[in-house]
Protein backbone atom coordinates (compact mmCIF):
# COMPACT_ATOMS: atom_id res chain seq x y z
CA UNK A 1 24.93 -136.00 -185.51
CA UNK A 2 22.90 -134.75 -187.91
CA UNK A 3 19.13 -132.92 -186.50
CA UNK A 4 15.64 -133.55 -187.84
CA UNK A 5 14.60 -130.24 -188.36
CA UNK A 6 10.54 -130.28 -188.77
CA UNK A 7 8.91 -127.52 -191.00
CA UNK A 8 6.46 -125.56 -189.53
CA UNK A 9 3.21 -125.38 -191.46
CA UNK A 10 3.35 -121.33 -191.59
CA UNK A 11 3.28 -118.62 -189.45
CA UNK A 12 0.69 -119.07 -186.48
CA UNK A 13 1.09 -114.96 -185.52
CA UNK A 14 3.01 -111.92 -186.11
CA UNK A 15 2.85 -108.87 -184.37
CA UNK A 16 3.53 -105.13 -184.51
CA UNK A 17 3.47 -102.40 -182.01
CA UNK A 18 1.20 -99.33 -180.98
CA UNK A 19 0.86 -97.23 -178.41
CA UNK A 20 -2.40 -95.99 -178.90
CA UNK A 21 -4.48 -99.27 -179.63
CA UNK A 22 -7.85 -97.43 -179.83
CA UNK A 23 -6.12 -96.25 -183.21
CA UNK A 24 -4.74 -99.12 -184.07
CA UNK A 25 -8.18 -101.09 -183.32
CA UNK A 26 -10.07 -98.65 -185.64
CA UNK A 27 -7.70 -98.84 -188.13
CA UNK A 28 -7.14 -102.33 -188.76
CA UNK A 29 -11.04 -103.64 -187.43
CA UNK A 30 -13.17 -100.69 -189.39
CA UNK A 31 -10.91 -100.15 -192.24
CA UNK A 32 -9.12 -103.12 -193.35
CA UNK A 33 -11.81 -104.87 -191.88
CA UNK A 34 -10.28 -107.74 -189.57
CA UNK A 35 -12.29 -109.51 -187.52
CA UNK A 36 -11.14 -108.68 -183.55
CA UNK A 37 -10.47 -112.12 -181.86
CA UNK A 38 -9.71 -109.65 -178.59
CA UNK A 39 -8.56 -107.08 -176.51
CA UNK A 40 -6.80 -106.31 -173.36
CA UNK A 41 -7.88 -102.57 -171.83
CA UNK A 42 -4.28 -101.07 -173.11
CA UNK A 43 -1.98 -103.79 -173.73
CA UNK A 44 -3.15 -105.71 -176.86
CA UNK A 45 -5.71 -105.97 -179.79
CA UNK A 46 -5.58 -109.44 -181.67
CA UNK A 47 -7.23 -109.58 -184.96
CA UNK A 48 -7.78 -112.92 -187.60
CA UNK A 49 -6.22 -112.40 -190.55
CA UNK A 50 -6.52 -115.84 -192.55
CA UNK A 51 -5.46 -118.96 -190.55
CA UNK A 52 -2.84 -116.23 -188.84
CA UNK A 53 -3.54 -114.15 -186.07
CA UNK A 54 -2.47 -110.39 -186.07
CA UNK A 55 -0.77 -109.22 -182.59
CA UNK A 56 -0.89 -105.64 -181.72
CA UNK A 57 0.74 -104.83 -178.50
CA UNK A 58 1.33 -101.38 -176.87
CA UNK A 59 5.17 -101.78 -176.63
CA UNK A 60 5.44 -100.26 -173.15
CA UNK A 61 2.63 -103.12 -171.23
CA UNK A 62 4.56 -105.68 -173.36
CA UNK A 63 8.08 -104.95 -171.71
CA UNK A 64 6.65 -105.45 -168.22
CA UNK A 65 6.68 -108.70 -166.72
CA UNK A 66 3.71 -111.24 -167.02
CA UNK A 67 2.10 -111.16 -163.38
CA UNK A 68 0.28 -114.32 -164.07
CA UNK A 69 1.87 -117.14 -162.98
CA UNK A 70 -1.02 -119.32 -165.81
CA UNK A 71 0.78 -117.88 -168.70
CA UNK A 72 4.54 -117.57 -167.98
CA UNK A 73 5.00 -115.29 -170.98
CA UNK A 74 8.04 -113.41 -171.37
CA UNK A 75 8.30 -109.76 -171.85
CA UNK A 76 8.91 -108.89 -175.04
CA UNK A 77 8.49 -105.98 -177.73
CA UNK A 78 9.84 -103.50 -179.84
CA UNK A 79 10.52 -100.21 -180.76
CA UNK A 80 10.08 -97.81 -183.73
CA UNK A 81 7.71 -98.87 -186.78
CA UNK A 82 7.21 -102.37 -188.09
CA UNK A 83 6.24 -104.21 -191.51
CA UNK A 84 3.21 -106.54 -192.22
CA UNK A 85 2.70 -107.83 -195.87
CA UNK A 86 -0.87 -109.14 -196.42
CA UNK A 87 -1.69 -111.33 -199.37
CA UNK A 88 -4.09 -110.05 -202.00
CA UNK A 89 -4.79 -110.70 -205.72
CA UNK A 90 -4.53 -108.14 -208.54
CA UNK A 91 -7.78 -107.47 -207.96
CA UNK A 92 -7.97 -107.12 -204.21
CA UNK A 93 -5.01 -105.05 -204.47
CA UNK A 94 -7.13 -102.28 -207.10
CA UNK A 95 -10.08 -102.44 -204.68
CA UNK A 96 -7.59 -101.94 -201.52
CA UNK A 97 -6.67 -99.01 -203.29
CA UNK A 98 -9.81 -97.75 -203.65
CA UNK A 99 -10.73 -98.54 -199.72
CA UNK A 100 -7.48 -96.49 -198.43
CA UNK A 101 -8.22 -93.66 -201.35
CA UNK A 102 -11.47 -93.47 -199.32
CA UNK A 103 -10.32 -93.39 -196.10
CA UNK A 104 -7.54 -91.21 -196.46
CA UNK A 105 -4.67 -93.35 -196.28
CA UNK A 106 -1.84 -92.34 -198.73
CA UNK A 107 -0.32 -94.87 -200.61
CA UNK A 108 3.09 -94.46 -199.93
CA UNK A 109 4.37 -96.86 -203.11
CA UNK A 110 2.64 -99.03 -205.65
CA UNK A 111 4.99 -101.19 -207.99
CA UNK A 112 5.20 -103.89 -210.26
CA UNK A 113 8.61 -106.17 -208.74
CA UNK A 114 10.73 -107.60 -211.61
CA UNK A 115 8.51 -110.70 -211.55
CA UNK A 116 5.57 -108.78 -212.47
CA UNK A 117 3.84 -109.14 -208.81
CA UNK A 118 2.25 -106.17 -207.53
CA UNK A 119 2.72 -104.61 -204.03
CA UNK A 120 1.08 -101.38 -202.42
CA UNK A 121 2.76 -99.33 -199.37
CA UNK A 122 0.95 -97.45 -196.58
CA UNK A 123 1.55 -96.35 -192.93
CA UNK A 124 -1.09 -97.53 -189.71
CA UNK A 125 -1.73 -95.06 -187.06
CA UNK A 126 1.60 -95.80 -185.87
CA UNK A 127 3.54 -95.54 -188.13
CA UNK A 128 4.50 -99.49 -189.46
CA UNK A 129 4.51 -99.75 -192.98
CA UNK A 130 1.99 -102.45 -194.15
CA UNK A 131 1.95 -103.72 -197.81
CA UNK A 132 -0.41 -105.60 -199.86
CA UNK A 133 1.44 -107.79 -202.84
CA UNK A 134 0.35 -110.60 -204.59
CA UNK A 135 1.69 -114.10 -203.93
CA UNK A 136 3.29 -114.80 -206.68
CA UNK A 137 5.64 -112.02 -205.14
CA UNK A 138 7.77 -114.97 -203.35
CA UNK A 139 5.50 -118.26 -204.81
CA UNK A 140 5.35 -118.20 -208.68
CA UNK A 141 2.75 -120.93 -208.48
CA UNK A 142 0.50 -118.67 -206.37
């Protein structure tokens, strides 16, 4: 029997992990800027970031189990640092550069891939490495 396997439309969310989310709320609200869709005291931040949400849970609240019997989410986490890639033109990329310059982020690597797209490297308060590269990284229409 062969399955109808439907494609999902994209990625909905995608989360990394921090313990201290004050940190991780300045860092990715005040300098990159994301607009906070909410916060839980010390479990989670949630932040826009397109039509995809960004999940930021402290792993330790994440592991316990949900005590609301409304939203029978599972526990869930990880440990140790994580990687986000954020879309950004050749442009947005030089003037992303400029932003973390600024705020003293150090750009931990900034390379052309063999198809010419360009990516930048840097660490969040906690340590997961988050990249900005240009579409046409994985989509050479882009």
């Amino acid at each position: 029997m062969k399955l109808h396997h439907p494609a999902p439309a994209g990625v909905l969310e995608a989360a990394l992990y921090a313990e201290d989310l004050d940190a991780a709320e300045a860092f990715y609200g005040t300098i990159l800027g994301l607009e906070k869709l909410t916060r839980v005291a010390d479990r989670h931040v949630f932040f826009r970031v397109g039509q995809t949400v960004l999940l930021i849970f402290n792993p330790e609240r994440t592991a316990e189990p949900g005590g609301n019997p409304d939203m029978p989410v599972p526990p869930h986490g990880a440990t140790g640092p994580g990687h986000l890639c954020l879309a950004a033109s050749a442009t947005e990329i030089q003037a992303w550069i400029d932003i973390l310059t600024l705020s003293n982020i150090p750009i931990e690597a900034d390379f052309h891939w063999p198809n010419g797209a360009r990516s930048v490297y840097f660490r969040d308060p906690a340590g997961n490495s988050v990249e900005f590269a240009e579409p046409r990284l994985w989509f050479a229409e882009s």
